[in-house]
C-alpha atoms as a PDB file:
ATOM      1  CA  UNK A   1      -4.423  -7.009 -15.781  1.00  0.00           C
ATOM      2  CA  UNK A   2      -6.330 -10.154 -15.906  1.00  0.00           C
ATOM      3  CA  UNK A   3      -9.908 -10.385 -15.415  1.00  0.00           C
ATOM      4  CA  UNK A   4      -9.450 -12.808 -12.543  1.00  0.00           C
ATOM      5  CA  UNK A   5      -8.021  -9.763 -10.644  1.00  0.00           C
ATOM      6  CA  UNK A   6      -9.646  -6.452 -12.187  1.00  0.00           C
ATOM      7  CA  UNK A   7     -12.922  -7.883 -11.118  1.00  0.00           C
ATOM      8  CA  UNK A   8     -12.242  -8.228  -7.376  1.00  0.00           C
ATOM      9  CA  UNK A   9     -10.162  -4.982  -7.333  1.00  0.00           C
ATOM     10  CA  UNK A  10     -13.174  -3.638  -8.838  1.00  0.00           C
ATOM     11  CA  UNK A  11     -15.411  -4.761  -6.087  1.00  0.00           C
ATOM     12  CA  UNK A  12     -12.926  -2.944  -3.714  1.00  0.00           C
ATOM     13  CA  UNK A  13     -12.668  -0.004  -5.466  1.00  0.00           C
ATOM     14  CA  UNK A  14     -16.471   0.307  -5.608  1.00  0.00           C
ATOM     15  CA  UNK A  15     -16.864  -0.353  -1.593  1.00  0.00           C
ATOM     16  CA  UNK A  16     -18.704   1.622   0.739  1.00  0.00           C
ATOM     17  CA  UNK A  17     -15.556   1.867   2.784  1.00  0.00           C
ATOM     18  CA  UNK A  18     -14.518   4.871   0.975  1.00  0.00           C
ATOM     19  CA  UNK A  19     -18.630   6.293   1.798  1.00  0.00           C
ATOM     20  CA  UNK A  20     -19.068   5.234   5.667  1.00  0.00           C
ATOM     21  CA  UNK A  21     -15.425   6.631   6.493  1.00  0.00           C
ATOM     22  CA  UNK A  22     -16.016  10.085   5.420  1.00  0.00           C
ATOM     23  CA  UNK A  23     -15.862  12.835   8.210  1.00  0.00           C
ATOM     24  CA  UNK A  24     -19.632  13.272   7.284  1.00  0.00           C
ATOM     25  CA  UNK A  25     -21.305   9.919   6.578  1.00  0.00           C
ATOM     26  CA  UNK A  26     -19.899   7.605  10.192  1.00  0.00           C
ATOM     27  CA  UNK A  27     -22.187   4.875  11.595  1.00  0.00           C
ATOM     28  CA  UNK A  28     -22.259   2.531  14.107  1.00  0.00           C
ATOM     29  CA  UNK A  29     -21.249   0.125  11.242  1.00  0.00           C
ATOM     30  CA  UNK A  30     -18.021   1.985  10.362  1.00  0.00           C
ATOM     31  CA  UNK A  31     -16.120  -1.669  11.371  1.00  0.00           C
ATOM     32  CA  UNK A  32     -18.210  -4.115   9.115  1.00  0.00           C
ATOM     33  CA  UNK A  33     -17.497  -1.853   6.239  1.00  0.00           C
ATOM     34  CA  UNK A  34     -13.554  -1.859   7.680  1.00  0.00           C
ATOM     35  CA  UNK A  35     -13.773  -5.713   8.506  1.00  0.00           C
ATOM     36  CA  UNK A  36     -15.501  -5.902   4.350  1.00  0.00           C
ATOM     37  CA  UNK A  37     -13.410  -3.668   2.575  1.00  0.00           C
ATOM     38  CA  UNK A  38     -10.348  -5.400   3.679  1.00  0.00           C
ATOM     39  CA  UNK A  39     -11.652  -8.909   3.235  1.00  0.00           C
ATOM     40  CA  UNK A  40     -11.944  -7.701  -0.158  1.00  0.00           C
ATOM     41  CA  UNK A  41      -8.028  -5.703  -0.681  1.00  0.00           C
ATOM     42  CA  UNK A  42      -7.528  -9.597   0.326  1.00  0.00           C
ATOM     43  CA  UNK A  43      -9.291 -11.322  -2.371  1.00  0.00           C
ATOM     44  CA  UNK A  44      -7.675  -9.128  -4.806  1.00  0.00           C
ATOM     45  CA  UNK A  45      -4.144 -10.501  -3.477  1.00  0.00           C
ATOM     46  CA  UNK A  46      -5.198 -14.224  -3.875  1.00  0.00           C
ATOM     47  CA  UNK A  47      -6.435 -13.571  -7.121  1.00  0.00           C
ATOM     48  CA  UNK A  48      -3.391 -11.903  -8.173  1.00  0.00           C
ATOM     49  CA  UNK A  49      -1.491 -15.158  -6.879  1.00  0.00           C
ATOM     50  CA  UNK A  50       0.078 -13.252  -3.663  1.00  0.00           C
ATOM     51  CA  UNK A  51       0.164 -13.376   0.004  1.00  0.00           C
ATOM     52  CA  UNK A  52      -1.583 -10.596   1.360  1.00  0.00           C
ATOM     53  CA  UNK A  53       0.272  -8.310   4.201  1.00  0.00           C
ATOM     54  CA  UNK A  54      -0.200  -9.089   7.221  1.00  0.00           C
ATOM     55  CA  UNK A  55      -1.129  -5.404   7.573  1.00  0.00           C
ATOM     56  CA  UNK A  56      -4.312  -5.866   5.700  1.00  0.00           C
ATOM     57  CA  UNK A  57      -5.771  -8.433   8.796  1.00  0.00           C
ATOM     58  CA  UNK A  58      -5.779  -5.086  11.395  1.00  0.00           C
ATOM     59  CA  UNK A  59      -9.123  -2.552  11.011  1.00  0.00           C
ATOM     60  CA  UNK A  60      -7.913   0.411   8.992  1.00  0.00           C
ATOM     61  CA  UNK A  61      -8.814   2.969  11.505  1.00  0.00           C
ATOM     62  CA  UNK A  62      -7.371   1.038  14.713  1.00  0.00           C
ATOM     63  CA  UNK A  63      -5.810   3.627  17.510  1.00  0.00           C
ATOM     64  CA  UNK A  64      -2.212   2.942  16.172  1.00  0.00           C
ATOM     65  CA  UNK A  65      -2.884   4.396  12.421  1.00  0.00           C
ATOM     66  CA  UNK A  66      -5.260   6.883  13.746  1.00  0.00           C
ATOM     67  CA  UNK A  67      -2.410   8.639  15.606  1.00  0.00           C
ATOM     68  CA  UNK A  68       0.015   8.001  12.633  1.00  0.00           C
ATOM     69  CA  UNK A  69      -2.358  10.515  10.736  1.00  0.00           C
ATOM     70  CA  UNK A  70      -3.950  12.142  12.376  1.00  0.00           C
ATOM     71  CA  UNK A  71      -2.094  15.478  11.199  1.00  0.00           C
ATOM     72  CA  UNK A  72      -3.584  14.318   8.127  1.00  0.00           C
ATOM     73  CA  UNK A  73      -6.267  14.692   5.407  1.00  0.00           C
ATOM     74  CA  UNK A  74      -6.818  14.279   1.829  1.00  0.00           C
ATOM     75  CA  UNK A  75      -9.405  14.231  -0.375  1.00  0.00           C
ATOM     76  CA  UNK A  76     -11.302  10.769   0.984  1.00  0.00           C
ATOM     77  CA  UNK A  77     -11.164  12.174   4.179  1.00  0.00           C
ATOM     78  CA  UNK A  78     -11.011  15.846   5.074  1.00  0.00           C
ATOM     79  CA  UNK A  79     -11.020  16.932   8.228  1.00  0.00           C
ATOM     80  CA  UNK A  80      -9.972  13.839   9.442  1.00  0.00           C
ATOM     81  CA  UNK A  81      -7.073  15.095  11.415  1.00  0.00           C
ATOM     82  CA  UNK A  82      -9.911  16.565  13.231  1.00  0.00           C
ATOM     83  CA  UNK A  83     -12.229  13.864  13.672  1.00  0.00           C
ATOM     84  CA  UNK A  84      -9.657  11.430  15.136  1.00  0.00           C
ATOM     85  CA  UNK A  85      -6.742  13.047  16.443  1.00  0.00           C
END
């Protein structure tokens, strides 16, 4: 992989999306980290020389994929089925 895209994919890898959307750790701030996190899945695209999806421009926990999981969880968000559904 070339540097020019490990080290943005790193940045998103290390975000504090994957912290502030936990079950247990929610703010008031949950939708900069969303609007953040993505802006950075984005970089990683340019970098690699692609268009990103247009699927990357809506906030990851919007009502629409909320519902699509909600009978859901795994192990970045347990309980989440919970939470939102």
């Amino acid at each position: 992989m070339p540097k020019s895209v490990r080290q943005p994919l790193m940045v998103a890898e290390g975000s504090d999306w994957f912290w502030w959307y936990s079950s247990r750790n929610s703010s008031p701030e949950d939708a900069v980290f969303d609007e953040l996190f993505r802006a950075n899945l984005e970089v990683v695209w340019w970098f690699a020389g692609a268009e990103p999806p247009d699927e990357i421009r809506s906030p990851l926990m919007d009502e629409r994929r909320i519902a699509a999981f909600a009978q859901r969880s795994g192990a970045m968000l347990p309980g989440a089925g919970e939470r939102y559904g």
